[in-house]
C-alpha atoms as a PDB file:
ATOM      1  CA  UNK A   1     -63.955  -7.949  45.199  1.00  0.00           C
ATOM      2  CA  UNK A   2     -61.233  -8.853  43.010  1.00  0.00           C
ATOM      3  CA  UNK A   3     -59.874  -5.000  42.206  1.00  0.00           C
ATOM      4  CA  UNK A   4     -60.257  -4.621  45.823  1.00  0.00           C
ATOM      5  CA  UNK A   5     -57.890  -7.126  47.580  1.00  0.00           C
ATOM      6  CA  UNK A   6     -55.480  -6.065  44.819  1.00  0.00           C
ATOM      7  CA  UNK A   7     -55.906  -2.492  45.367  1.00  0.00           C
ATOM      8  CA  UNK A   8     -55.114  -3.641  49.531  1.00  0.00           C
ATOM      9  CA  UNK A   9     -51.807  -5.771  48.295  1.00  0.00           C
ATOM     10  CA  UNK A  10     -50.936  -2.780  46.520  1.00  0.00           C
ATOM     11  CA  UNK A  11     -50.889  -0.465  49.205  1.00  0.00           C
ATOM     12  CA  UNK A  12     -49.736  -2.820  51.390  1.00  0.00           C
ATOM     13  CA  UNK A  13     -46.234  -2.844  48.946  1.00  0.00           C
ATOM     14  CA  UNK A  14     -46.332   0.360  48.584  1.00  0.00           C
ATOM     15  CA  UNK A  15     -46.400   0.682  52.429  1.00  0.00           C
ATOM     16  CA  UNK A  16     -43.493  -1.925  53.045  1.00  0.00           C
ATOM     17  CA  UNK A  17     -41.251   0.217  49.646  1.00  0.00           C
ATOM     18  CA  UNK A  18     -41.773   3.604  51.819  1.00  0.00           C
ATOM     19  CA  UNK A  19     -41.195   2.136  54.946  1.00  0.00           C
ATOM     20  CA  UNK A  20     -37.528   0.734  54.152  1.00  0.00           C
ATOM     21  CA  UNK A  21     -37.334   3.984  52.511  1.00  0.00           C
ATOM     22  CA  UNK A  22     -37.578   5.837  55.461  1.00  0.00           C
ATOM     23  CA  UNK A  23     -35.617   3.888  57.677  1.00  0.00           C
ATOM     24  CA  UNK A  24     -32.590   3.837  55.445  1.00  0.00           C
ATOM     25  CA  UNK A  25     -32.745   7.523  54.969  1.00  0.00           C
ATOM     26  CA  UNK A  26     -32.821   8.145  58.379  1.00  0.00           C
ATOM     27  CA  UNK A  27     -29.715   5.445  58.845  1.00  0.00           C
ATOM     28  CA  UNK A  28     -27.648   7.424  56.303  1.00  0.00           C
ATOM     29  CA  UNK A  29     -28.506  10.752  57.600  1.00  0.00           C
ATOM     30  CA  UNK A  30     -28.051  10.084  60.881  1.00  0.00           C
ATOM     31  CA  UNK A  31     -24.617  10.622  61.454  1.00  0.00           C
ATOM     32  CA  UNK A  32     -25.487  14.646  59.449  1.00  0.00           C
ATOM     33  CA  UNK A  33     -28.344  15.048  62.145  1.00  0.00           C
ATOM     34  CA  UNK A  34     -25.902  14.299  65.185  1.00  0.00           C
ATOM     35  CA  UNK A  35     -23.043  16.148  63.734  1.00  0.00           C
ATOM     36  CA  UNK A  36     -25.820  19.704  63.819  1.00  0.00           C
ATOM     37  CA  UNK A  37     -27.324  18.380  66.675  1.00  0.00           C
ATOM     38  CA  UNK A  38     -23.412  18.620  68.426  1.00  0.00           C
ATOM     39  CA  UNK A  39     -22.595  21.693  66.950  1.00  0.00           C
ATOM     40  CA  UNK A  40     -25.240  23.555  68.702  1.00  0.00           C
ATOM     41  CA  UNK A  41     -24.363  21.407  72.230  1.00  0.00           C
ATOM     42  CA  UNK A  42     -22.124  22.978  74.958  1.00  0.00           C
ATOM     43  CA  UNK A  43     -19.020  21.455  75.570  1.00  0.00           C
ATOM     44  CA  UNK A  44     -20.349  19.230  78.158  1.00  0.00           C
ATOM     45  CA  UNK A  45     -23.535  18.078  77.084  1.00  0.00           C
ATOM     46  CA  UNK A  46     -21.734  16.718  73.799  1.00  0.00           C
ATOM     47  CA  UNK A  47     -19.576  14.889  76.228  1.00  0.00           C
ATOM     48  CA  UNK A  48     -21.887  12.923  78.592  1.00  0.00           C
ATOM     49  CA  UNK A  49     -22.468   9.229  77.881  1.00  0.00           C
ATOM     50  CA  UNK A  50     -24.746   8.156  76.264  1.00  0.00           C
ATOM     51  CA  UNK A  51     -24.954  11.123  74.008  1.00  0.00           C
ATOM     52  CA  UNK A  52     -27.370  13.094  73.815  1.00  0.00           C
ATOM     53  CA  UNK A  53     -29.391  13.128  70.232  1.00  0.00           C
ATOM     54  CA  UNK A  54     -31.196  16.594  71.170  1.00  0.00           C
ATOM     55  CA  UNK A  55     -29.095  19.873  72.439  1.00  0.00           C
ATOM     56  CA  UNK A  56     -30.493  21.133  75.521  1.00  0.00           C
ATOM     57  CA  UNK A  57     -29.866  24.515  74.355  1.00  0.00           C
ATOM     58  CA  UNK A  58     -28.738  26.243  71.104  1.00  0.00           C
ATOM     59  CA  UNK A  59     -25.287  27.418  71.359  1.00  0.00           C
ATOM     60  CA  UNK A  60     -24.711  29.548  67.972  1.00  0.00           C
ATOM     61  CA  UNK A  61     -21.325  30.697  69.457  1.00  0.00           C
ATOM     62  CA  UNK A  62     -19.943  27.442  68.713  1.00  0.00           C
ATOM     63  CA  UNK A  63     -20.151  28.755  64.997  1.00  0.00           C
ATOM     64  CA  UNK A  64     -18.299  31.939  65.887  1.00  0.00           C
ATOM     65  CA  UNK A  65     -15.623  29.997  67.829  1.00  0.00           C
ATOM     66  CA  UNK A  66     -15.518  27.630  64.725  1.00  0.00           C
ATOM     67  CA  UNK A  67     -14.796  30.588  62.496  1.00  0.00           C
ATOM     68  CA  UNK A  68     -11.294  30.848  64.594  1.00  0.00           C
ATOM     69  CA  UNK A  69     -10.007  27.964  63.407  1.00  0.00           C
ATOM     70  CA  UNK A  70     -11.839  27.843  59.545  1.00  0.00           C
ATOM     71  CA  UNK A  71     -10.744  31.191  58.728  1.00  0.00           C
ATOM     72  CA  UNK A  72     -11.454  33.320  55.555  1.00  0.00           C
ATOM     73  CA  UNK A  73      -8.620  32.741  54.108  1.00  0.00           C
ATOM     74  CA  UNK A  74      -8.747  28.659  54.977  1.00  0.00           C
ATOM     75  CA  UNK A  75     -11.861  28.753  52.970  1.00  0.00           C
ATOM     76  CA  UNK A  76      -9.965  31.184  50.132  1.00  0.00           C
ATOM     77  CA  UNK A  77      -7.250  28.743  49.904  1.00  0.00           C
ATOM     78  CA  UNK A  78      -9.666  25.365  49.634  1.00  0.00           C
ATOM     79  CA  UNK A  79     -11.757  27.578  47.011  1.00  0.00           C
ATOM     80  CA  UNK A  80      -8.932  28.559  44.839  1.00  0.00           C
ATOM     81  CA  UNK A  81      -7.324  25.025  45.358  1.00  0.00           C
ATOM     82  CA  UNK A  82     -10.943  23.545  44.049  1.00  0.00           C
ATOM     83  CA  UNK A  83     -11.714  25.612  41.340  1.00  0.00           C
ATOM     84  CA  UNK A  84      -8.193  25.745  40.176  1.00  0.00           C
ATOM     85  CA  UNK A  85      -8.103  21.869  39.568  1.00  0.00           C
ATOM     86  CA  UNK A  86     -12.038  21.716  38.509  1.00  0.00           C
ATOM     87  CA  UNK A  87     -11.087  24.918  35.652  1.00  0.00           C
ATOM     88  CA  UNK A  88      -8.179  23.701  34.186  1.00  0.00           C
ATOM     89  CA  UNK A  89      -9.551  19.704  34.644  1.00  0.00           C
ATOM     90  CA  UNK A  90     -12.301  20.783  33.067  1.00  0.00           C
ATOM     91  CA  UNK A  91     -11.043  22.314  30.163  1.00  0.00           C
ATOM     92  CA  UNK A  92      -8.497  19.832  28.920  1.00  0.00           C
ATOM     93  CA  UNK A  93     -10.895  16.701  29.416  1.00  0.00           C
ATOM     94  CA  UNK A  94     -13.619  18.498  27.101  1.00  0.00           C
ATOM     95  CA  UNK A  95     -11.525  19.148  24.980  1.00  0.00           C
ATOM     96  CA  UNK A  96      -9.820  15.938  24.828  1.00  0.00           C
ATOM     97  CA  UNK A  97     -12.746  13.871  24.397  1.00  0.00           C
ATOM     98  CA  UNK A  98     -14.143  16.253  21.530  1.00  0.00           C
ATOM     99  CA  UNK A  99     -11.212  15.366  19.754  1.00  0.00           C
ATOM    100  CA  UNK A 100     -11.452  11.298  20.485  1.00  0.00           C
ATOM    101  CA  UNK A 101     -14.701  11.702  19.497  1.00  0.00           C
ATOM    102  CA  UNK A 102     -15.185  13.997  16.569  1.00  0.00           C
ATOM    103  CA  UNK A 103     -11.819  14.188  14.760  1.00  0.00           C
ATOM    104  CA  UNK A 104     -10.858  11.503  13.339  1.00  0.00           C
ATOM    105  CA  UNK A 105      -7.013  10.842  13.241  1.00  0.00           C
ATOM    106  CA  UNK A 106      -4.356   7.703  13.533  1.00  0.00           C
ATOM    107  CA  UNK A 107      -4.140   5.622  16.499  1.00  0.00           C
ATOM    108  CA  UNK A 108      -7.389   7.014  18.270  1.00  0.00           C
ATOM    109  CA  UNK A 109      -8.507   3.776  19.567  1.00  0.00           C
ATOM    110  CA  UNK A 110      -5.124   3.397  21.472  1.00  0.00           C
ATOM    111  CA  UNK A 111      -5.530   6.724  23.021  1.00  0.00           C
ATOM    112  CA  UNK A 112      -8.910   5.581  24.271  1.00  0.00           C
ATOM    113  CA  UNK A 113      -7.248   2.229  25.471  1.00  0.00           C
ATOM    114  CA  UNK A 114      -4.715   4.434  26.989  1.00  0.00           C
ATOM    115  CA  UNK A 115      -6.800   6.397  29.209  1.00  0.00           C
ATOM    116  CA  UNK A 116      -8.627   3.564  30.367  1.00  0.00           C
ATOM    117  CA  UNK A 117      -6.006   2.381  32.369  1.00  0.00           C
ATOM    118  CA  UNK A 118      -5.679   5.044  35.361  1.00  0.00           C
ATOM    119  CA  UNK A 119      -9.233   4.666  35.555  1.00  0.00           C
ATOM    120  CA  UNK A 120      -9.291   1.114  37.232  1.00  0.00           C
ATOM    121  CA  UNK A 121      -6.068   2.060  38.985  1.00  0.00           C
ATOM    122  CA  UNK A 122      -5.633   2.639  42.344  1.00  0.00           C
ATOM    123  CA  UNK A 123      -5.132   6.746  43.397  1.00  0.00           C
ATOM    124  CA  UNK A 124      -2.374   5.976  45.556  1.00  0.00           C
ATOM    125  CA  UNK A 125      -0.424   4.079  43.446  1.00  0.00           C
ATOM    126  CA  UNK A 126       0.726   7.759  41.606  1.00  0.00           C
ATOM    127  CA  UNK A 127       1.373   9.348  44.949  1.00  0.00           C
ATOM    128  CA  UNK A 128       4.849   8.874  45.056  1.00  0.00           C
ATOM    129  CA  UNK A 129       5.621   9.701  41.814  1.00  0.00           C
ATOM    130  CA  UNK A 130       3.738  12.799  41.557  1.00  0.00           C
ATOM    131  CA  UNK A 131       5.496  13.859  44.316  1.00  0.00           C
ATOM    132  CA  UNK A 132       8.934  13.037  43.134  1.00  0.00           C
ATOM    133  CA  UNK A 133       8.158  14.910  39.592  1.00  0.00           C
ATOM    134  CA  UNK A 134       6.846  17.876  42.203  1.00  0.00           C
ATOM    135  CA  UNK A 135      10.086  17.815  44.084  1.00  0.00           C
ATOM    136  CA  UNK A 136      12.267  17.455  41.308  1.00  0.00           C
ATOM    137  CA  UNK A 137      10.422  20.768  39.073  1.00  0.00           C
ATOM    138  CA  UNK A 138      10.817  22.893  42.817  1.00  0.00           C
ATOM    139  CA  UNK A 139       6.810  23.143  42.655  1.00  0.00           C
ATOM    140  CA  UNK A 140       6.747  22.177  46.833  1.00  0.00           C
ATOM    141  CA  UNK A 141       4.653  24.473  48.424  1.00  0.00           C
ATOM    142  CA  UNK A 142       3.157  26.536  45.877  1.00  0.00           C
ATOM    143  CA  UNK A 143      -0.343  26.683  44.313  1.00  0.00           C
ATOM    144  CA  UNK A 144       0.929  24.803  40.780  1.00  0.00           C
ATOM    145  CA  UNK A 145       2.707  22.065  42.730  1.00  0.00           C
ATOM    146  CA  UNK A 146      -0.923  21.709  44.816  1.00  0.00           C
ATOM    147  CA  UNK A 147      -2.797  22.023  41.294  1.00  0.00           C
ATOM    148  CA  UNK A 148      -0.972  20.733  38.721  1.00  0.00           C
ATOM    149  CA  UNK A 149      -0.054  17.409  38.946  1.00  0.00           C
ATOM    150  CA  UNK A 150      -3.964  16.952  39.676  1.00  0.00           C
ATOM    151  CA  UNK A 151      -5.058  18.547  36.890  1.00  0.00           C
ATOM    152  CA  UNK A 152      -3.171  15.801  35.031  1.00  0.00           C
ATOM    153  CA  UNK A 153      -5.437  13.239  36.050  1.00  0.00           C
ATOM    154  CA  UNK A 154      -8.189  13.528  33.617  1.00  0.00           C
ATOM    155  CA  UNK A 155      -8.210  10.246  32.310  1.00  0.00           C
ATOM    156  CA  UNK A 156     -12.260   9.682  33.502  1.00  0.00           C
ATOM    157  CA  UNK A 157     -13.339  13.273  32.524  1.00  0.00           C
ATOM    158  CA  UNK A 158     -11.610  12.599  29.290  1.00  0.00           C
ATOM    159  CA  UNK A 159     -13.701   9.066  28.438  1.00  0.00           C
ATOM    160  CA  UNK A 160     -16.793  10.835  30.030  1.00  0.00           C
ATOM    161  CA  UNK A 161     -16.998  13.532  27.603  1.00  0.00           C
ATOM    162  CA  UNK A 162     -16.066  11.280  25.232  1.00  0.00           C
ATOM    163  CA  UNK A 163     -18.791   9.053  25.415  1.00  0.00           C
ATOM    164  CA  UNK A 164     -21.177  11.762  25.256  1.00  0.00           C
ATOM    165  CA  UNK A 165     -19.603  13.182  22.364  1.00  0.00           C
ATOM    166  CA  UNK A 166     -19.767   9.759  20.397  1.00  0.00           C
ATOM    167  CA  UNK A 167     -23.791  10.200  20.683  1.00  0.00           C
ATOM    168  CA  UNK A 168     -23.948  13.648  19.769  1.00  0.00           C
ATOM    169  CA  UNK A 169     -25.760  14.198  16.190  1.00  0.00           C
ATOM    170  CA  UNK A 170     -22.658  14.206  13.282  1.00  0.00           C
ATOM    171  CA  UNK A 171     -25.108  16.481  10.933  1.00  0.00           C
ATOM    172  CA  UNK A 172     -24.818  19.378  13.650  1.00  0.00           C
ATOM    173  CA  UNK A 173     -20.748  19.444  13.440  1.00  0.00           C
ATOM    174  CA  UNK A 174     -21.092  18.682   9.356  1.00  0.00           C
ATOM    175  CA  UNK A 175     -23.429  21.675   8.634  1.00  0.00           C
ATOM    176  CA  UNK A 176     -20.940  23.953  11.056  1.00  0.00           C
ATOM    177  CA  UNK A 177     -17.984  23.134   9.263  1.00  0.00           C
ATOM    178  CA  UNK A 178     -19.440  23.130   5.259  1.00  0.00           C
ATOM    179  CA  UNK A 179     -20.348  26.628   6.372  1.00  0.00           C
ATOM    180  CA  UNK A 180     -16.239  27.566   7.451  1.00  0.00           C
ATOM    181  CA  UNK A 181     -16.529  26.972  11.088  1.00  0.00           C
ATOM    182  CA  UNK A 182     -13.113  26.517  12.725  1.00  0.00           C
ATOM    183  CA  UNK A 183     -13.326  23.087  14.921  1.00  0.00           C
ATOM    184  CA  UNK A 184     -12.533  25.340  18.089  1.00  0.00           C
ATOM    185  CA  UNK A 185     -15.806  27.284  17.200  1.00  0.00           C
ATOM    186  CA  UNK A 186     -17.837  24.466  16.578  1.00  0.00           C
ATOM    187  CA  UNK A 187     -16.470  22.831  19.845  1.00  0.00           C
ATOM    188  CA  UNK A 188     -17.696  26.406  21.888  1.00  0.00           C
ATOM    189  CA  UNK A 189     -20.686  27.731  19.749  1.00  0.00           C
ATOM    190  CA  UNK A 190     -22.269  23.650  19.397  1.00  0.00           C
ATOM    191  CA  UNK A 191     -21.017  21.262  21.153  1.00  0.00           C
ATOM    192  CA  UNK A 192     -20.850  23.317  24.293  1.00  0.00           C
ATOM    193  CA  UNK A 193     -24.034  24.929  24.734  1.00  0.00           C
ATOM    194  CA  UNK A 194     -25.505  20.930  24.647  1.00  0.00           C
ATOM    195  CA  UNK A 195     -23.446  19.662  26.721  1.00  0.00           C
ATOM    196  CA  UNK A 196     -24.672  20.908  30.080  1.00  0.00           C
ATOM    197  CA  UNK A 197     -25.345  17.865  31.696  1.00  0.00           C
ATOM    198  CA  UNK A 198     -22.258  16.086  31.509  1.00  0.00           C
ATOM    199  CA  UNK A 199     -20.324  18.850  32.534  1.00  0.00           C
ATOM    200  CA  UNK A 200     -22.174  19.684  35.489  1.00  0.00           C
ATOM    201  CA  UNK A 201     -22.303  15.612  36.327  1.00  0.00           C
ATOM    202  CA  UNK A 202     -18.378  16.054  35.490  1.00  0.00           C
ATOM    203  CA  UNK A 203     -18.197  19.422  37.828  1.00  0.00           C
ATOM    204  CA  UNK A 204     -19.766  17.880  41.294  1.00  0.00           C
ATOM    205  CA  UNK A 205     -17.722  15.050  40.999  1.00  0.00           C
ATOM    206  CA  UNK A 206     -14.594  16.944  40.418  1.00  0.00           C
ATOM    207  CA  UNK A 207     -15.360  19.729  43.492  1.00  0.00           C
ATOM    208  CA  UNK A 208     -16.368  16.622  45.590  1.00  0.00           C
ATOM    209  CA  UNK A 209     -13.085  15.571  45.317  1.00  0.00           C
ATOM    210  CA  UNK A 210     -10.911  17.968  45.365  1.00  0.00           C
ATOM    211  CA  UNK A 211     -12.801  19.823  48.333  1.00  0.00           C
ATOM    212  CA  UNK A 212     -12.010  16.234  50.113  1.00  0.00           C
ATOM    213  CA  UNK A 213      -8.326  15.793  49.227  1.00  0.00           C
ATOM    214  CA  UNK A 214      -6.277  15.893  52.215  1.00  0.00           C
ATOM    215  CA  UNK A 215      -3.082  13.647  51.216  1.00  0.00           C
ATOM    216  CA  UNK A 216      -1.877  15.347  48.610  1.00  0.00           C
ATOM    217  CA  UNK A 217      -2.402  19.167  49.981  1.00  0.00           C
ATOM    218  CA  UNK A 218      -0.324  17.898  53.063  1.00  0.00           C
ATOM    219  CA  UNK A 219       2.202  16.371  51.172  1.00  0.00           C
ATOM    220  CA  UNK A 220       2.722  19.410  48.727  1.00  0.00           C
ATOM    221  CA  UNK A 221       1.497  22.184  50.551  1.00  0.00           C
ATOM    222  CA  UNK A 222       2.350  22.158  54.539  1.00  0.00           C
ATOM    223  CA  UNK A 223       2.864  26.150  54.251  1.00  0.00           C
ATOM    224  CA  UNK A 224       0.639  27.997  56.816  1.00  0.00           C
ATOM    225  CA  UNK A 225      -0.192  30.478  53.857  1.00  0.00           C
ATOM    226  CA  UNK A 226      -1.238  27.435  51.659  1.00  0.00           C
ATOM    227  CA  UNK A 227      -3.539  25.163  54.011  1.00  0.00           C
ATOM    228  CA  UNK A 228      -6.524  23.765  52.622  1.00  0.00           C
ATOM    229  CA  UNK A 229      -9.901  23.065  54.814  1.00  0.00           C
ATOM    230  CA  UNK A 230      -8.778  19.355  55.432  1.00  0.00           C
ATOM    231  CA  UNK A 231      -5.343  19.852  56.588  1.00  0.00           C
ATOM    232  CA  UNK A 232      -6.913  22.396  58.895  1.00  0.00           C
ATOM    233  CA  UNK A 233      -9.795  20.396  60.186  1.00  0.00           C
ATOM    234  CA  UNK A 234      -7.450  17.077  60.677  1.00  0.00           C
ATOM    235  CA  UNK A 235      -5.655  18.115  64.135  1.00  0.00           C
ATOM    236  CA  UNK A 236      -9.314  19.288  65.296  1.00  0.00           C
ATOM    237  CA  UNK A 237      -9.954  15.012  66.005  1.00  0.00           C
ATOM    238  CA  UNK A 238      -6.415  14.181  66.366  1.00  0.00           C
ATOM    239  CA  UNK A 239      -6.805  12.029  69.666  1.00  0.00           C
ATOM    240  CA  UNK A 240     -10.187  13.789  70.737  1.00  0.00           C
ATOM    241  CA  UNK A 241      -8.281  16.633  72.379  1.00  0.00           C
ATOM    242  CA  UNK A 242      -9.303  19.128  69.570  1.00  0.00           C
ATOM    243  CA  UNK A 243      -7.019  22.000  67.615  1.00  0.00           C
ATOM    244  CA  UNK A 244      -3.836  21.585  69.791  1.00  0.00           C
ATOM    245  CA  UNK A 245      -6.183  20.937  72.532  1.00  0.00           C
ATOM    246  CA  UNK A 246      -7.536  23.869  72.205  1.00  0.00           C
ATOM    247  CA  UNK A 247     -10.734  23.265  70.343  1.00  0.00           C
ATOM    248  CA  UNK A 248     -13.749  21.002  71.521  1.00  0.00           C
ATOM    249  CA  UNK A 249     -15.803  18.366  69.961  1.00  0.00           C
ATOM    250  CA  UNK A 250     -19.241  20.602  69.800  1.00  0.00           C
ATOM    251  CA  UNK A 251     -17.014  23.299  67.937  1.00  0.00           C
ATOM    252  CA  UNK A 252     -14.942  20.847  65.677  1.00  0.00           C
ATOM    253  CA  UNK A 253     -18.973  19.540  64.554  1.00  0.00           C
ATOM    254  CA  UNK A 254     -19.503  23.396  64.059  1.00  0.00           C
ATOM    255  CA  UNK A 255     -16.171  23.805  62.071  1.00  0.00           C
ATOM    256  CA  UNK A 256     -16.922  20.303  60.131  1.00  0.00           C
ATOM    257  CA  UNK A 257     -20.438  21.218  58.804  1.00  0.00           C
ATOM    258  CA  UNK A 258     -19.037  25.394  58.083  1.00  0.00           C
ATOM    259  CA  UNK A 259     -16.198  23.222  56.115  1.00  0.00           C
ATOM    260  CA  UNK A 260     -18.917  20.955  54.398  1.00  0.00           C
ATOM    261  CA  UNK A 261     -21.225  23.517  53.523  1.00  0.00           C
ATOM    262  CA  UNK A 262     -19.853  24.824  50.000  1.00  0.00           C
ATOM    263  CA  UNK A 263     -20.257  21.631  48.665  1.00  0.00           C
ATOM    264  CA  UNK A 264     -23.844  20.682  49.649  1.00  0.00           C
ATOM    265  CA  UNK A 265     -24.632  24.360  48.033  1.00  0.00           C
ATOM    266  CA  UNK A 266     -22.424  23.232  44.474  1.00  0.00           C
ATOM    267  CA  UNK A 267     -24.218  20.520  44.513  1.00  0.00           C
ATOM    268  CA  UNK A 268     -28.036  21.421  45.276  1.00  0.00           C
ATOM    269  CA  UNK A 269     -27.070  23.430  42.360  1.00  0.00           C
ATOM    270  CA  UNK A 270     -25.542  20.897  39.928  1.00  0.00           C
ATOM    271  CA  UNK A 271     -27.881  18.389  41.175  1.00  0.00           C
ATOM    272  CA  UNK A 272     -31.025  19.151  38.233  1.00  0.00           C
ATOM    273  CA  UNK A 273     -27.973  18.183  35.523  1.00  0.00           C
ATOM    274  CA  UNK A 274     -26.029  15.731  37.632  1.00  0.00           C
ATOM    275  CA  UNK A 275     -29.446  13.655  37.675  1.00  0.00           C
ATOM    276  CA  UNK A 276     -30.038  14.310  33.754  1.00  0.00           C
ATOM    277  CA  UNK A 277     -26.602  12.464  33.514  1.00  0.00           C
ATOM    278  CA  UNK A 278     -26.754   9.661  34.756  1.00  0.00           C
ATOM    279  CA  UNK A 279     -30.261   8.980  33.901  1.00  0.00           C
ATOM    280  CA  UNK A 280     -29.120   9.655  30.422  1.00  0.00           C
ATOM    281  CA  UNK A 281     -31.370  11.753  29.196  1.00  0.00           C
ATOM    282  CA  UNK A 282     -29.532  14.916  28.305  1.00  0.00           C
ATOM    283  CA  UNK A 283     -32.361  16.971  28.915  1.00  0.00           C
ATOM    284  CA  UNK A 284     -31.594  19.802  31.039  1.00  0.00           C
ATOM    285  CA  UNK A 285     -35.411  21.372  30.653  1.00  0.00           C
END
C-alpha cells in the first residue's frame, strides 16, 4: 500500500516537472513558431488583427523574394566577417591561455588579473575608442577595420582556455618535452587534440556573436560591398514599412529565419561539445 501511494506521488511530480516543462518550451519557442508560421503567410493574412498563428496557405515564394534582399554575397560577407573574427579569436586565446597555464614565467598572475577586467566590463564602453584607433590607422571600411579590433577582445576566450588548461594532466606536457618536443608541438600534437570541448563551447559562442553584431559593422563598415546580414536586415523593420518600403513583414520573417539559419546549423553541430563543456566533463565520446 505503502510503495503504492508513493509510486502515485511520484508520478504525480513527475507529471507537474513535465508539465512546466512543456509550457515554458512552448513560451520560449513561440515567438520561432510565429516568425515560420509568417514567413509562409501572404502579405495580408500576416497583417489582419488578431494574427493569425496558422498560414492559410504556404507561400514558399516569400523565400525567393527574401533571397532579393539576403543576397549571396550578404551571406559571403557575414560568413567571412564571422569566421574571420572566430579564426584569428580563436587562435590567439588558445594560445594565450596555454601559456598562462603551462609556462611558467614572471608576473603571470597579473596577466590573469589583467584579463579579468574587460570581462565584467560593459561592451560599449570600448566602442568609441575602437573606433577612434580604427579611424586614426585608415582601417574604415575595410575587412581588418570590421575584424580586427574584435579579434582583440579575447580576454574571456583567453581565461576559458586557461582554466581548462590549469586541469589538464602536467605528466602529458613533461613526458613531451623530456623527449625534445618544442612547446608549439606539444601545444598542437597534445594539448589540442584534448581540447575539443572547450573550443567548440568557445566556437558557438564566438559565431553567436559575431553573426549578431550589428553596431560595430555599421559603424566601420557602411560600404555596400561590405554589409553584413544585420545591417541588411535592420531597414527591413525600420517603422514596419519594410526594405525602403519595399519589402513586407511575411518576407522580412522569411529573410530573418534564411539570416538565422547558419547559426542554428553551427550550433546543432557544436552542440554534443558545447554540452560536454559546461557540464564539465571533457568527454567528447
Amino acid at each position: 500500500m505503502a510503495s503504492s501511494v508513493l509510486f502515485t506521488q511520484k508520478r504525480s511530480a513527475n507529471f507537474l516537472r513535465y508539465s512546466v516543462i512543456v509550457l515554458l518550451s512552448l513560451l520560449f519557442i513561440f515567438p520561432l513558431l510565429y516568425l515560420v508560421s509568417g514567413s509562409l503567410m501572404t502579405l495580408d493574412a500576416v497583417s489582419v488583427y488578431p494574427p493569425k498563428l496558422l498560414p492559410p496557405s504556404l507561400e514558399w515564394k516569400n523565400y525567393a523574394e527574401a533571397l532579393s534582399v539576403m543576397t549571396p554575397r550578404i551571406f559571403f560577407n557575414t560568413i567571412f566577417f564571422t569566421f574571420g573574427i572566430l579564426i584569428l579569436q580563436l587562435i590567439l586565446s588558445f594560445t594565450a591561455g596555454f601559456a598562462l597555464a603551462k609556462m611558467p614565467f614572471k608576473y603571470a598572475a597579473l596577466i590573469v588579473a589583467i584579463f579579468a577586467v574587460p570581462v565584467f566590463l560593459p561592451t560599449n564602453i570600448s566602442i568609441i575608442p575602437l573606433y577612434l584607433v580604427t579611424y586614426k590607422l585608415g582601417l574604415l571600411n575595410t575587412w581588418g577595420g570590421m575584424i580586427l579590433p574584435i579579434v582583440g577582445s579575447t580576454a574571456f576566450g583567453t581565461l576559458l582556455f586557461r582554466q581548462f588548461m590549469v586541469n589538464f594532466p602536467d605528466g602529458l606536457i613533461d613526458a613531451a618535452r623530456m623527449d625534445g618536443a618544442s612547446w608549439p608541438r606539444v601545444l598542437f600534437r597534445i594539448v589540442l587534440p584534448l581540447a575539443r570541448p572547450p573550443i567548440a563551447s568557445y566556437s558557438a559562442i564566438t559565431f553567436l556573436t559575431a553573426w549578431n553584431m550589428y553596431i560595430w559593422p555599421l559603424m566601420v563598415g557602411n560600404r555596400e560591398e561590405l554589409r553584413v546580414a544585420t545591417v541588411q536586415l535592420a531597414p527591413l523593420i525600420a517603422g514596419g514599412t519594410g526594405f525602403y518600403g519595399k519589402v513586407g513583414p511575411n518576407v522580412t520573417y522569411a529573410a530573418a529565419l534564411l539570416s538565422a539559419l547558419p547559426v542554428v546549423l553551427f550550433f546543432l553541430w557544436a552542440q554534443r561539445w558545447f554540452i560536454n563543456a559546461i557540464a564539465g566533463t571533457g568527454n567528447d565520446s
